[in-house]
Protein backbone atom coordinates (compact mmCIF):
# COMPACT_ATOMS: atom_id res chain seq x y z
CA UNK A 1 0.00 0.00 0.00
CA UNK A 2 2.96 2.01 0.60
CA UNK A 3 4.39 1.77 -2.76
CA UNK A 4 1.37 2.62 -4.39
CA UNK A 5 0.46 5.81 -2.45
CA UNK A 6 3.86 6.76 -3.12
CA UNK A 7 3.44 6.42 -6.82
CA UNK A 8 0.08 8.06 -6.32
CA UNK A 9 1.60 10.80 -4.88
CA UNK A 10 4.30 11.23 -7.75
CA UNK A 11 1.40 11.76 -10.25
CA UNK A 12 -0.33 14.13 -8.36
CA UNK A 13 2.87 16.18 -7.59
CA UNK A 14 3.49 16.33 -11.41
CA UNK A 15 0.14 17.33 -12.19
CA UNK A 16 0.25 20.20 -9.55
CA UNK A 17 3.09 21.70 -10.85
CA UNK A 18 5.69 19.76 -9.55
CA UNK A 19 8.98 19.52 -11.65
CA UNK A 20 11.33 17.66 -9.52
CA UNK A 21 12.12 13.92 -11.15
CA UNK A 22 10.28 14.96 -14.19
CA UNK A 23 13.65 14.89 -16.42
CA UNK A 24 13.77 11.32 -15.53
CA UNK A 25 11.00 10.50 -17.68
CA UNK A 26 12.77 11.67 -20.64
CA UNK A 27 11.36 12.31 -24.33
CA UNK A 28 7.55 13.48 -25.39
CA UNK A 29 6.23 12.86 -21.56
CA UNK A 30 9.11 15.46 -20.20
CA UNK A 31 8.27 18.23 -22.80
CA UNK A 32 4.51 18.20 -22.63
CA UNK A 33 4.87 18.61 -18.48
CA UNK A 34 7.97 21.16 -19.20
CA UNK A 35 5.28 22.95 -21.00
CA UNK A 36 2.86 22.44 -19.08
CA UNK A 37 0.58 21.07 -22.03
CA UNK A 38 -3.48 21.61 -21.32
CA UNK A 39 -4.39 18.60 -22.64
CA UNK A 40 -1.83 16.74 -20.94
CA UNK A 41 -2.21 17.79 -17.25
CA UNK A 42 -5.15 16.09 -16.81
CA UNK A 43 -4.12 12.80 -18.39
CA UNK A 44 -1.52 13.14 -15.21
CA UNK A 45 -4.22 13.87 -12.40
CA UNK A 46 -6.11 11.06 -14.17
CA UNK A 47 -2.93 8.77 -13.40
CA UNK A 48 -2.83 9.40 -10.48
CA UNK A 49 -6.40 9.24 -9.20
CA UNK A 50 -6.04 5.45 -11.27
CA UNK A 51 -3.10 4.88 -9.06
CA UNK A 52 -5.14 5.42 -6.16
CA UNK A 53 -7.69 2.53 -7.55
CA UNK A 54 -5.04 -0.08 -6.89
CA UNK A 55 -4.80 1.20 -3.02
CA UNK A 56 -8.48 0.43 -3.06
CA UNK A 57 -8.18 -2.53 -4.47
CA UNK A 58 -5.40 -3.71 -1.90
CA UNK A 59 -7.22 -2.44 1.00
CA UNK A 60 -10.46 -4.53 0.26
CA UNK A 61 -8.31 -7.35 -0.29
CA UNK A 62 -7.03 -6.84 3.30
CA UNK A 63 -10.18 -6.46 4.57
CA UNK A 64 -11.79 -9.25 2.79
CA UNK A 65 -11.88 -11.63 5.20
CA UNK A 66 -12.44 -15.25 4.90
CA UNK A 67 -9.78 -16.02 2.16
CA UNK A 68 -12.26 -18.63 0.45
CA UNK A 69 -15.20 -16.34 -0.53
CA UNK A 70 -15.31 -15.50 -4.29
CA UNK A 71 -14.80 -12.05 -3.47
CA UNK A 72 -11.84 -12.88 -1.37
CA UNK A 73 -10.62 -14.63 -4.23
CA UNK A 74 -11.77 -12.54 -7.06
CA UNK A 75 -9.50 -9.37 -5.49
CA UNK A 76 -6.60 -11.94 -4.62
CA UNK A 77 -6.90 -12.87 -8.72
CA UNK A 78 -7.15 -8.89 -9.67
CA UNK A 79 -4.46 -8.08 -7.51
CA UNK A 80 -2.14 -10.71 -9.49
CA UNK A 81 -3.20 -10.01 -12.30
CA UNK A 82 -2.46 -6.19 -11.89
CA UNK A 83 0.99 -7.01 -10.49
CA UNK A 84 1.55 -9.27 -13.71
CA UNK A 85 0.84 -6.60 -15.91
CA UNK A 86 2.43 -4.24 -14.13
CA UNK A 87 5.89 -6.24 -14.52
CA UNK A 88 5.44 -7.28 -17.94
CA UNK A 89 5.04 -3.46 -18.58
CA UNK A 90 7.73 -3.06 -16.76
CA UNK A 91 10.06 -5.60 -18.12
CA UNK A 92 9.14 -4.41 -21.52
CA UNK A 93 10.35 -0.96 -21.10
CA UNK A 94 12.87 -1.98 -19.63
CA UNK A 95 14.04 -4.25 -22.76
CA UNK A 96 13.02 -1.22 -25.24
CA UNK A 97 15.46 1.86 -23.57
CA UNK A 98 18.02 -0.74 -23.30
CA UNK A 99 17.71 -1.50 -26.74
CA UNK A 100 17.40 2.26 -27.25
CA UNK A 101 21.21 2.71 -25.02
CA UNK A 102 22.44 0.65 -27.28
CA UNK A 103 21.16 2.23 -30.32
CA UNK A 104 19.39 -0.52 -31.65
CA UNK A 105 15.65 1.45 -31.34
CA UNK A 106 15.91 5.04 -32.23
CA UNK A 107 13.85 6.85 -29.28
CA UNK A 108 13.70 10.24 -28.03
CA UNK A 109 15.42 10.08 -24.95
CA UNK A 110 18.59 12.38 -23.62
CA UNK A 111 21.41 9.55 -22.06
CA UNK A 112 20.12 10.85 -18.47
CA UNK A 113 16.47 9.97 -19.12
CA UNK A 114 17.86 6.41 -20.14
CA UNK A 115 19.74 5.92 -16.70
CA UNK A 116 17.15 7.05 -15.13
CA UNK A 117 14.23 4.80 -16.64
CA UNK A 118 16.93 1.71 -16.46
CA UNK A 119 18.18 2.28 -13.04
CA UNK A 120 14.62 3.51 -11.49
CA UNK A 121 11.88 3.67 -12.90
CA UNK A 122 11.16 0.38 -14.69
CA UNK A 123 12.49 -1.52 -11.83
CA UNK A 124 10.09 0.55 -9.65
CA UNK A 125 7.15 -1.04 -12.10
CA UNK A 126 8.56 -4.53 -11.61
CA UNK A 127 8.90 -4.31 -7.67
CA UNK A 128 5.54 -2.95 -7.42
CA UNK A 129 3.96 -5.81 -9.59
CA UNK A 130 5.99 -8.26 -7.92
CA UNK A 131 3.79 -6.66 -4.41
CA UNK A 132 0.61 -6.85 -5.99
CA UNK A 133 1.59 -10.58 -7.03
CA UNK A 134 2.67 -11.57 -3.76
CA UNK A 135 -0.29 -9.47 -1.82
CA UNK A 136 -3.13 -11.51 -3.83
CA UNK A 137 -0.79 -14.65 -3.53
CA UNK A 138 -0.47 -14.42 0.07
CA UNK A 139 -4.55 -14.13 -0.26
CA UNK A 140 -5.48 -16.54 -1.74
CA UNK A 141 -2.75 -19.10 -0.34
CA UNK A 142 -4.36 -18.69 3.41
C-alpha cells in the first residue's frame, strides 16, 4: 500500500506543478509537463487518481476476510493479475530503452532519461507488480 500511495503521490505532484524527477521520464512525456501542455495535465491527475484505484483494491483485499469467498478470491486474482501486468510493462520498457542505449531502437530520450528509466523507474514497475503478485498470492494461499 505504501508503494502505491507513493506512486500516487508522484502523479499528483506532477500534475500540480511539480517539476522535480520529471527529467527522468525523458522524451515526449518530459516536454509536454515542461510545457505544461493543457491537454496533458489532466491525463496526469487522471494517473494518479487510477493509481489510487489499486490502493483500493489492496485495502479490500485486506479487509476481505475469509480467504475462500469468491470475493476474497476474485481481489486476490485482480491483484495478481495487476501485479503481472504491471511487470510485464515493466520488463518491456525496460528491454526497449536498453535496446534504445544501445542504439538498436531510435527513441527520443537524452542519455540521463535512459539511466534514469533503467536504473529507477522500470524496476520501480517490476517491484511494485511483484507486491501486488505476492499481496493476492499471500490471499489466496491462506
Amino acid at each position: 500500500m505504501v508503494w502505491t500511495l507513493l506512486f500516487a503521490f508522484m502523479s499528483f505532484y506532477w500534475a500540480a506543478g511539480g517539476m522535480m524527477g520529471v527529467k527522468s521520464l525523458g522524451g515526449q512525456i518530459y516536454q509536454m509537463a515542461m510545457d505544461r501542455d493543457p491537454e496533458f495535465i489532466p491525463v496526469v491527475w487522471a494517473t494518479g487518481v487510477v493509481k489510487l484505484g489499486g490502493l483500493l483494491l489492496l485495502f479490500c483485499l485486506m479487509r476481505s476476510g475469509n480467504p475462500r469467498t469468491k470475493l476474497s478470491r476474485w481481489l486476490a486474482y485482480s491483484s495478481m493479475s495487476a501485479g503481472i501486468l504491471m511487470i510485464l510493462y515493466g520488463v518491456g520498457n525496460f528491454i526497449t530503452i536498453s535496446l534504445a542505449a544501445i542504439h538498436v531502437l531510435d527513441f527520443d530520450l537524452e542519455p540521463y532519461a535512459i539511466r534514469s528509466r533503467l536504473l529507477f523507474w522500470e524496476p520501480f514497475w517490476i517491484v511494485g507488480g511483484i507486491f501486488y503478485v505476492l499481496a493476492g498470492y499471500g490471499k489466496n494461499s491462506t
